[in-house]
N, C-alpha and C. Protein backbone atom coordinates (compact mmCIF):
# COMPACT_ATOMS: atom_id res chain seq x y z
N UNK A 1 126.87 76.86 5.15
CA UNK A 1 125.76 77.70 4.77
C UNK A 1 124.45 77.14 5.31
N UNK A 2 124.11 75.96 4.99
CA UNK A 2 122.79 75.20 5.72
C UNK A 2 122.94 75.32 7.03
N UNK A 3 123.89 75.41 8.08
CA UNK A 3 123.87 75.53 9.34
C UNK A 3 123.88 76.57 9.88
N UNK A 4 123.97 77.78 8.82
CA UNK A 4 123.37 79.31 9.30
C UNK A 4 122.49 79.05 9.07
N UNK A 5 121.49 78.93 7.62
CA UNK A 5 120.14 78.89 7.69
C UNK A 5 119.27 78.11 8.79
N UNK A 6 119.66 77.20 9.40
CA UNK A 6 119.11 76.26 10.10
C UNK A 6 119.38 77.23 11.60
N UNK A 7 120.44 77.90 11.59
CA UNK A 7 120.35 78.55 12.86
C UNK A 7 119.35 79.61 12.91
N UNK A 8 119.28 79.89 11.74
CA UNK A 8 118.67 81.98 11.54
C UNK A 8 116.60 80.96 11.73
N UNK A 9 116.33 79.97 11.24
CA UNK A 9 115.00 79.75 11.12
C UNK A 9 114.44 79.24 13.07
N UNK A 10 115.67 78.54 13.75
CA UNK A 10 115.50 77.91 14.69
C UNK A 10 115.10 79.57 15.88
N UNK A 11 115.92 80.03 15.85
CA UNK A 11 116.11 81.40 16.38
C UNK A 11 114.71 82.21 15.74
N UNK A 12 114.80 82.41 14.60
CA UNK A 12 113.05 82.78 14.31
C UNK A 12 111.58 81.92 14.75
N UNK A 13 111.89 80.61 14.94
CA UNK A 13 110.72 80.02 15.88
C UNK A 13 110.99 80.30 17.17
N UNK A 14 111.89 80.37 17.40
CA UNK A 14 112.02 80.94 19.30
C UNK A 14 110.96 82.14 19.53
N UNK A 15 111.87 82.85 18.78
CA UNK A 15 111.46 84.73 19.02
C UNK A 15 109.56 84.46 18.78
N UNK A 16 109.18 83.71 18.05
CA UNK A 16 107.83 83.87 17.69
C UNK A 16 107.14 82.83 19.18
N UNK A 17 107.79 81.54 19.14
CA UNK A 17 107.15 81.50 20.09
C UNK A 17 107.22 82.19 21.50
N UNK A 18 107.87 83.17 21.89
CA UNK A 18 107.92 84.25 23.13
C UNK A 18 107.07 84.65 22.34
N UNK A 19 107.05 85.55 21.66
CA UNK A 19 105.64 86.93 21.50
C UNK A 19 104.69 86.04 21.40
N UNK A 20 104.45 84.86 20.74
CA UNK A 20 102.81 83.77 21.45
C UNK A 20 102.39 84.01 22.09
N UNK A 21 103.64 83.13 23.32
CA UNK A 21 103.27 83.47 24.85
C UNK A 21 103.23 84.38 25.13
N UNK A 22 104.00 85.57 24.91
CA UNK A 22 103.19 86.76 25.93
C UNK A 22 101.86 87.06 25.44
N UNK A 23 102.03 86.83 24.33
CA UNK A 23 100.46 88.03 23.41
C UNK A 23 99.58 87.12 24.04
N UNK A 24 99.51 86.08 24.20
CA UNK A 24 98.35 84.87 25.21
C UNK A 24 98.63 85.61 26.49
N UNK A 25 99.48 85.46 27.27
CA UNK A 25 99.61 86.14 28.60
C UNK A 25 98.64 87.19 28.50
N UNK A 26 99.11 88.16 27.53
CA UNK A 26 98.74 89.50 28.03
C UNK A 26 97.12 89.25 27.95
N UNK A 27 96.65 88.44 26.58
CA UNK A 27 95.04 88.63 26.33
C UNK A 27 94.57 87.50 27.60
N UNK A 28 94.95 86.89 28.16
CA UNK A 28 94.63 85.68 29.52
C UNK A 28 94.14 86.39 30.36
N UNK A 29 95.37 87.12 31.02
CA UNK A 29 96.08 87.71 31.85
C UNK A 29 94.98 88.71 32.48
N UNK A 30 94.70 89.19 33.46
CA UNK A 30 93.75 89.99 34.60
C UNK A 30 94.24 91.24 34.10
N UNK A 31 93.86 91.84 32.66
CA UNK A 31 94.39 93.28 32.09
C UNK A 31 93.04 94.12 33.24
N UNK A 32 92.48 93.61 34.06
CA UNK A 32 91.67 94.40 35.07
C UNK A 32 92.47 94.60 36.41
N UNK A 33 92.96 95.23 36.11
CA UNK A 33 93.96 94.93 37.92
C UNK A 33 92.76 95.91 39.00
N UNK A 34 92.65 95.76 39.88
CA UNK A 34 91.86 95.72 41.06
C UNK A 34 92.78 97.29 41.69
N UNK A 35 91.64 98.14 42.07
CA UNK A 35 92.00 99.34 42.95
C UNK A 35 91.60 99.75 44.01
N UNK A 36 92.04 100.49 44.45
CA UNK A 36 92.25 101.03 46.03
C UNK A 36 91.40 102.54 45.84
N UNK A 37 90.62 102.98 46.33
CA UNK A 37 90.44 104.71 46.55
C UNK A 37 91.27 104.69 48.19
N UNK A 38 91.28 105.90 48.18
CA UNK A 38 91.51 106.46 49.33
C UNK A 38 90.51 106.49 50.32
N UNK A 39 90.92 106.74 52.06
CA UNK A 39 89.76 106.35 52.74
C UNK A 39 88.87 108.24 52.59
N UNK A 40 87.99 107.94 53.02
CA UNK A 40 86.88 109.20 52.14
C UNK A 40 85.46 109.25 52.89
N UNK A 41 85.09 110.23 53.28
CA UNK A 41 83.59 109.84 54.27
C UNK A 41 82.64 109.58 53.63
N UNK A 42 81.71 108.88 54.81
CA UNK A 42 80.28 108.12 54.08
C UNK A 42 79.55 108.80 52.83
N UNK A 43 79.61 109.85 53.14
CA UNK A 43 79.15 111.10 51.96
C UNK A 43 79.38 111.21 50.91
N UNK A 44 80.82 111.03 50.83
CA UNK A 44 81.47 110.73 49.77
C UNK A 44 81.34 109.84 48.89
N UNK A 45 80.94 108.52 49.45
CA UNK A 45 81.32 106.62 49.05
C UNK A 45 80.12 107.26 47.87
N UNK A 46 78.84 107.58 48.03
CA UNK A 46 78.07 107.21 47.08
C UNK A 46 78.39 108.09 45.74
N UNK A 47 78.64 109.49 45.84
CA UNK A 47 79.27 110.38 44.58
C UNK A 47 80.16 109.60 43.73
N UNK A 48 81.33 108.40 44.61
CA UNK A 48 82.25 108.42 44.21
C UNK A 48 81.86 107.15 43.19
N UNK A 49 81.35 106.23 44.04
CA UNK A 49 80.63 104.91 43.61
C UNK A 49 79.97 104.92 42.42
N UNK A 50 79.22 106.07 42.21
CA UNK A 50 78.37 106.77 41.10
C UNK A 50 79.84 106.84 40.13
N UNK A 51 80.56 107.52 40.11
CA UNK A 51 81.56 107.97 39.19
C UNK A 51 82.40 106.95 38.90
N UNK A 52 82.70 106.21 39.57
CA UNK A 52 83.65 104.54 39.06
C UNK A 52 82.59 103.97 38.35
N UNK A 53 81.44 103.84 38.17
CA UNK A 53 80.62 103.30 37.31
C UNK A 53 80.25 103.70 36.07
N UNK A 54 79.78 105.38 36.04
CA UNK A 54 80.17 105.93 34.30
C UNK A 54 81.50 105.69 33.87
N UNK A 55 82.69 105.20 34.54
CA UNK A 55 84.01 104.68 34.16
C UNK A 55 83.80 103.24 33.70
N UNK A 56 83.08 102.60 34.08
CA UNK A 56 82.87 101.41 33.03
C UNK A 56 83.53 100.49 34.71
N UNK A 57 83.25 100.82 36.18
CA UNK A 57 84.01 99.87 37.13
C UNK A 57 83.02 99.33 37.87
N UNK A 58 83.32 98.55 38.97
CA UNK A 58 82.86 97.87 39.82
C UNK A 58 82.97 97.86 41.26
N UNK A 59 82.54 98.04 42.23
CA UNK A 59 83.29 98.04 43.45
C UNK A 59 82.96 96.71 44.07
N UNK A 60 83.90 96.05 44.37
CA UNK A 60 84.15 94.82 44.22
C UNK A 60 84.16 94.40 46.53
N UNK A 61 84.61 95.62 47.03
CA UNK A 61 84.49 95.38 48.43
C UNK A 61 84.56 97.19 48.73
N UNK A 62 83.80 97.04 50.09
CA UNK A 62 84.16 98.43 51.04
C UNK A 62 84.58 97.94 52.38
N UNK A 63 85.60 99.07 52.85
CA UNK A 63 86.32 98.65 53.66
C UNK A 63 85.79 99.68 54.37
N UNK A 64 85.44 99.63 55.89
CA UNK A 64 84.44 101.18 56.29
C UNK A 64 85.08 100.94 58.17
N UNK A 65 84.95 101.87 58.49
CA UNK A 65 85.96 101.99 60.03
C UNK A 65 85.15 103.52 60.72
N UNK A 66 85.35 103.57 61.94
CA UNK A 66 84.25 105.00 62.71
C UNK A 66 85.58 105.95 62.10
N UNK A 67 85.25 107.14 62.26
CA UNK A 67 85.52 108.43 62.08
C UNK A 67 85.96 108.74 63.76
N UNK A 68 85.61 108.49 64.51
CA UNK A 68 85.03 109.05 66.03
C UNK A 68 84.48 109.60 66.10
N UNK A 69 83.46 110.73 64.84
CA UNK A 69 82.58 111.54 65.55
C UNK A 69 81.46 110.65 66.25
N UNK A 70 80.61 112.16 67.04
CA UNK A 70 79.92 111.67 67.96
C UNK A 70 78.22 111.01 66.86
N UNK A 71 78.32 111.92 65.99
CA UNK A 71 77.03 111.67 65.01
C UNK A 71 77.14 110.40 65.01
N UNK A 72 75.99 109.31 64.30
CA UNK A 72 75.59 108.27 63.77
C UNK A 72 75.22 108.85 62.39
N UNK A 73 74.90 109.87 61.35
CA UNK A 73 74.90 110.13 60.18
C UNK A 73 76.16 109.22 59.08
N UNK A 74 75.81 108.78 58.02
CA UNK A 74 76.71 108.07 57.11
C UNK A 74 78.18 108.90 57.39
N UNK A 75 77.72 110.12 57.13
CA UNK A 75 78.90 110.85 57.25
C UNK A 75 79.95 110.82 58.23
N UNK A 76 79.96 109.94 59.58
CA UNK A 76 80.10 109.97 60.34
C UNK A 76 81.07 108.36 60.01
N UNK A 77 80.97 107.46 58.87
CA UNK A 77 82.30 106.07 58.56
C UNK A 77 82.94 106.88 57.80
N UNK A 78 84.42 106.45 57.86
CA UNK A 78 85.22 106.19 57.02
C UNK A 78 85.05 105.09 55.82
N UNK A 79 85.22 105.25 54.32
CA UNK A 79 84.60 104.48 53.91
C UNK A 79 86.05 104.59 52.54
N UNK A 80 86.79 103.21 52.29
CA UNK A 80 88.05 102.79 51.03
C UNK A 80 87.30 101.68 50.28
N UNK A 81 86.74 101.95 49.01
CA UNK A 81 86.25 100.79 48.54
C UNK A 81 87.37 100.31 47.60
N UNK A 82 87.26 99.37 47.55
CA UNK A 82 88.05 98.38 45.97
C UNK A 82 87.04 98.17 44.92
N UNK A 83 88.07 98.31 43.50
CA UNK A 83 87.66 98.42 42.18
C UNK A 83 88.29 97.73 41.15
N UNK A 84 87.51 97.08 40.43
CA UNK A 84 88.10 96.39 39.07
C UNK A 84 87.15 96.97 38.18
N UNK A 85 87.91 96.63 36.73
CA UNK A 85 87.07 96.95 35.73
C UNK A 85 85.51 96.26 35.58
N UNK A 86 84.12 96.74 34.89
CA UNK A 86 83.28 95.57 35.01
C UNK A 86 83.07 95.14 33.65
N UNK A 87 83.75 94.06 33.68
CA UNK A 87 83.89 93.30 32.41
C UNK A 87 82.55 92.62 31.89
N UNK A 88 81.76 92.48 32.95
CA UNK A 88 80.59 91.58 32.79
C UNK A 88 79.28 92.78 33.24
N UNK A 89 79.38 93.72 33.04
CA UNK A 89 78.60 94.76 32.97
C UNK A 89 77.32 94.24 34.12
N UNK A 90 77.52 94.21 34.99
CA UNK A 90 76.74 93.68 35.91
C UNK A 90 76.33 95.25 36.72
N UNK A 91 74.67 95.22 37.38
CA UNK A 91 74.37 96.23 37.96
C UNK A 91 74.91 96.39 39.35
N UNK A 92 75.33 96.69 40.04
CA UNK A 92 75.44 96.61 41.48
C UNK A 92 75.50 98.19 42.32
N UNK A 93 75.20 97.95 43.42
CA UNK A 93 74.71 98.78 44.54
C UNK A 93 75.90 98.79 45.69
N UNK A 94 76.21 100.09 46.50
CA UNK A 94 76.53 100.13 47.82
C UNK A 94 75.63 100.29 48.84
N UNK A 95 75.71 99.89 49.90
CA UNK A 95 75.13 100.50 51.15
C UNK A 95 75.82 100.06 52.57
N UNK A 96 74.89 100.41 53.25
CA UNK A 96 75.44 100.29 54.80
C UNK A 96 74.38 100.37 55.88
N UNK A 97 74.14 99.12 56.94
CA UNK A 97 73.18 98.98 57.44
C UNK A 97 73.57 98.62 58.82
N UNK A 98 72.82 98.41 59.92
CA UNK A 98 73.30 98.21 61.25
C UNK A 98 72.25 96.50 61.02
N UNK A 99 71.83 96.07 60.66
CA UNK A 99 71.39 94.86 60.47
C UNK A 99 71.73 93.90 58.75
N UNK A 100 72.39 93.07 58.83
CA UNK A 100 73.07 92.59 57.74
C UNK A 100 71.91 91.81 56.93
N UNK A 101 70.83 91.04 57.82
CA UNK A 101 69.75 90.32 57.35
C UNK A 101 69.05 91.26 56.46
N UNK A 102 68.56 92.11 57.50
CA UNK A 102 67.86 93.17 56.62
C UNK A 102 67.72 93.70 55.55
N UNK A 103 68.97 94.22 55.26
CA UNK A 103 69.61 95.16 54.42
C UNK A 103 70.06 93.41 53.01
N UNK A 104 70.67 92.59 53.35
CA UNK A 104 69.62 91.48 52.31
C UNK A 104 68.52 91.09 51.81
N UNK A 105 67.68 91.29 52.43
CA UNK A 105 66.29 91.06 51.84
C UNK A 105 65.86 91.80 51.64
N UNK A 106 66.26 93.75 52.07
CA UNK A 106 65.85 94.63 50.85
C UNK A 106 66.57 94.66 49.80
N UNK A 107 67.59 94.53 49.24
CA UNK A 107 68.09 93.94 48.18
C UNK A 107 67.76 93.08 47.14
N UNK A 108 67.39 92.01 47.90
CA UNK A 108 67.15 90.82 47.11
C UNK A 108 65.50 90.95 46.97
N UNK A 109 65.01 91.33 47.41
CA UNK A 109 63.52 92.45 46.48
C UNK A 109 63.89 93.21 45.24
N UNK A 110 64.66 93.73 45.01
CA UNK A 110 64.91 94.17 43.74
C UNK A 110 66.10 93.70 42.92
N UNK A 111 66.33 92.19 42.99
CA UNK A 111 67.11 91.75 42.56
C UNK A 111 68.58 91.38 42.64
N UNK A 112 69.12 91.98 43.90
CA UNK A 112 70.16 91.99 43.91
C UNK A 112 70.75 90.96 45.40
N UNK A 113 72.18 90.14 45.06
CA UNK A 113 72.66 89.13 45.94
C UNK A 113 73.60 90.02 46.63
N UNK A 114 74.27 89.66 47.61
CA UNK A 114 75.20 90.05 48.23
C UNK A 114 76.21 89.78 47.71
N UNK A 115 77.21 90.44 46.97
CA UNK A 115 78.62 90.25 46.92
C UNK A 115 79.72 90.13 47.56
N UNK A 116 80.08 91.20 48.78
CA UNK A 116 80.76 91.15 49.80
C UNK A 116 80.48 92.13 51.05
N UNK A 117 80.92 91.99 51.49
CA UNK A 117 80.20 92.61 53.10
C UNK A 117 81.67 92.95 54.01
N UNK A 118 81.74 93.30 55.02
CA UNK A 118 82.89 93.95 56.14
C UNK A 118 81.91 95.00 57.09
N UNK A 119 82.18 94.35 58.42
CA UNK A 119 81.41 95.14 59.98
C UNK A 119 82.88 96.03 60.25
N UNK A 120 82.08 96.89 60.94
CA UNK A 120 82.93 97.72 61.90
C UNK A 120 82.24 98.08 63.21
N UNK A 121 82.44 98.48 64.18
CA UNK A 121 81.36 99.15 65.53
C UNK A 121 81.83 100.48 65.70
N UNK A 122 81.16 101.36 65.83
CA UNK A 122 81.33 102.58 66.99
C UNK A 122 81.63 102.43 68.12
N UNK A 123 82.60 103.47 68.04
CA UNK A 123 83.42 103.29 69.37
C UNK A 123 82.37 103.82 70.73
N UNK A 124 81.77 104.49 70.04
CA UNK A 124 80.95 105.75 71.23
C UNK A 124 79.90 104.72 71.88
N UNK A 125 79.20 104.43 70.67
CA UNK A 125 78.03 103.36 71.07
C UNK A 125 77.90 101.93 71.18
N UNK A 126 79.01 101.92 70.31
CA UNK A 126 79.27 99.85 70.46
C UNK A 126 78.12 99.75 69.21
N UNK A 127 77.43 100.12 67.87
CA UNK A 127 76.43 100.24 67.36
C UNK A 127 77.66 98.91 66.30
N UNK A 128 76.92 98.24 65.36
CA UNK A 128 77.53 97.71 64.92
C UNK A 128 77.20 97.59 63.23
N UNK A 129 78.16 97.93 62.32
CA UNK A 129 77.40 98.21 60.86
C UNK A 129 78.30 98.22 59.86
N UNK A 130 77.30 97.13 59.02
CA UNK A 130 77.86 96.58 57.83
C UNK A 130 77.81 97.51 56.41
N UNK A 131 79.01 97.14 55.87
CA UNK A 131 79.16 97.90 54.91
C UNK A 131 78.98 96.83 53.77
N UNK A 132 78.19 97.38 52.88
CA UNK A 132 77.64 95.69 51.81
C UNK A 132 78.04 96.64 50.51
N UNK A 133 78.35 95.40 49.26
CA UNK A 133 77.96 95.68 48.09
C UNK A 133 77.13 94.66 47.21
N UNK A 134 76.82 94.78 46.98
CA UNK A 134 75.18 93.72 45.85
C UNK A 134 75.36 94.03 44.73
N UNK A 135 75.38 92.75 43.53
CA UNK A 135 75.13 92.57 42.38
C UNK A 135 73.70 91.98 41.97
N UNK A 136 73.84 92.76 40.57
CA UNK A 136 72.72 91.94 39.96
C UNK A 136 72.57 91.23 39.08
């Protein structure tokens, strides 16, 4: 009889310590997993950018590539940003500039650092332009 009880209590500290560990896992654990949009024109990036943010997100990188049209208008990149939740409620900005310096130090006039950045060129013109996002 003591060596059931001793089995049934040993087996009940097991089982508890698994649900520990996971319930730690899970509250540890990156419950922000990181997303993908679809690729979407320049036009688009800012509507959309706008709308992952009343969602409570972040865009964490843009990934931006020519279209081939012949325009130079925004409308004219392809533009897939990545997204996590913003846990740390931080302000941040997109844009896109043909000078990377630049487009930093208008930023960082109103507060904001560079987070991550990615170039692409036009094929037509060889023009060359960064796609930035800035926190604040």
């Amino acid at each position: 009889m003591l060596n059931i009880a001793m089995g049934l209590i040993v087996s009940n500290i097991r089982n508890f310590c698994f649900l520990f560990v996971l319930t730690l896992g899970c509250i540890l654990g990156n419950g922000a997993a990181a997303e993908t949009t679809e690729w979407m024109s320049g036009k688009e990036a800012f509507p959309r950018a706008d709308k992952l943010r009343s969602f409570g997100m972040i865009v964490t990188r843009m990934d931006c590539k020519d279209s081939g049209q012949r325009t130079l208008d925004v409308g004219s990149a392809l533009v897939r940003m990545h997204y996590t939740r913003n846990t740390e409620m931080r302000d941040w900005v997109i844009d896109g500039w043909n000078h990377l310096q630049e487009n930093k130090n208008y930023w960082a006039e109103r507060g904001y650092k560079l987070a991550s950045h990615t170039l692409f060129v036009r094929k037509t013109s060889g023009l060359r332009l960064y796609c930035t996002v800035f926190y604040k």
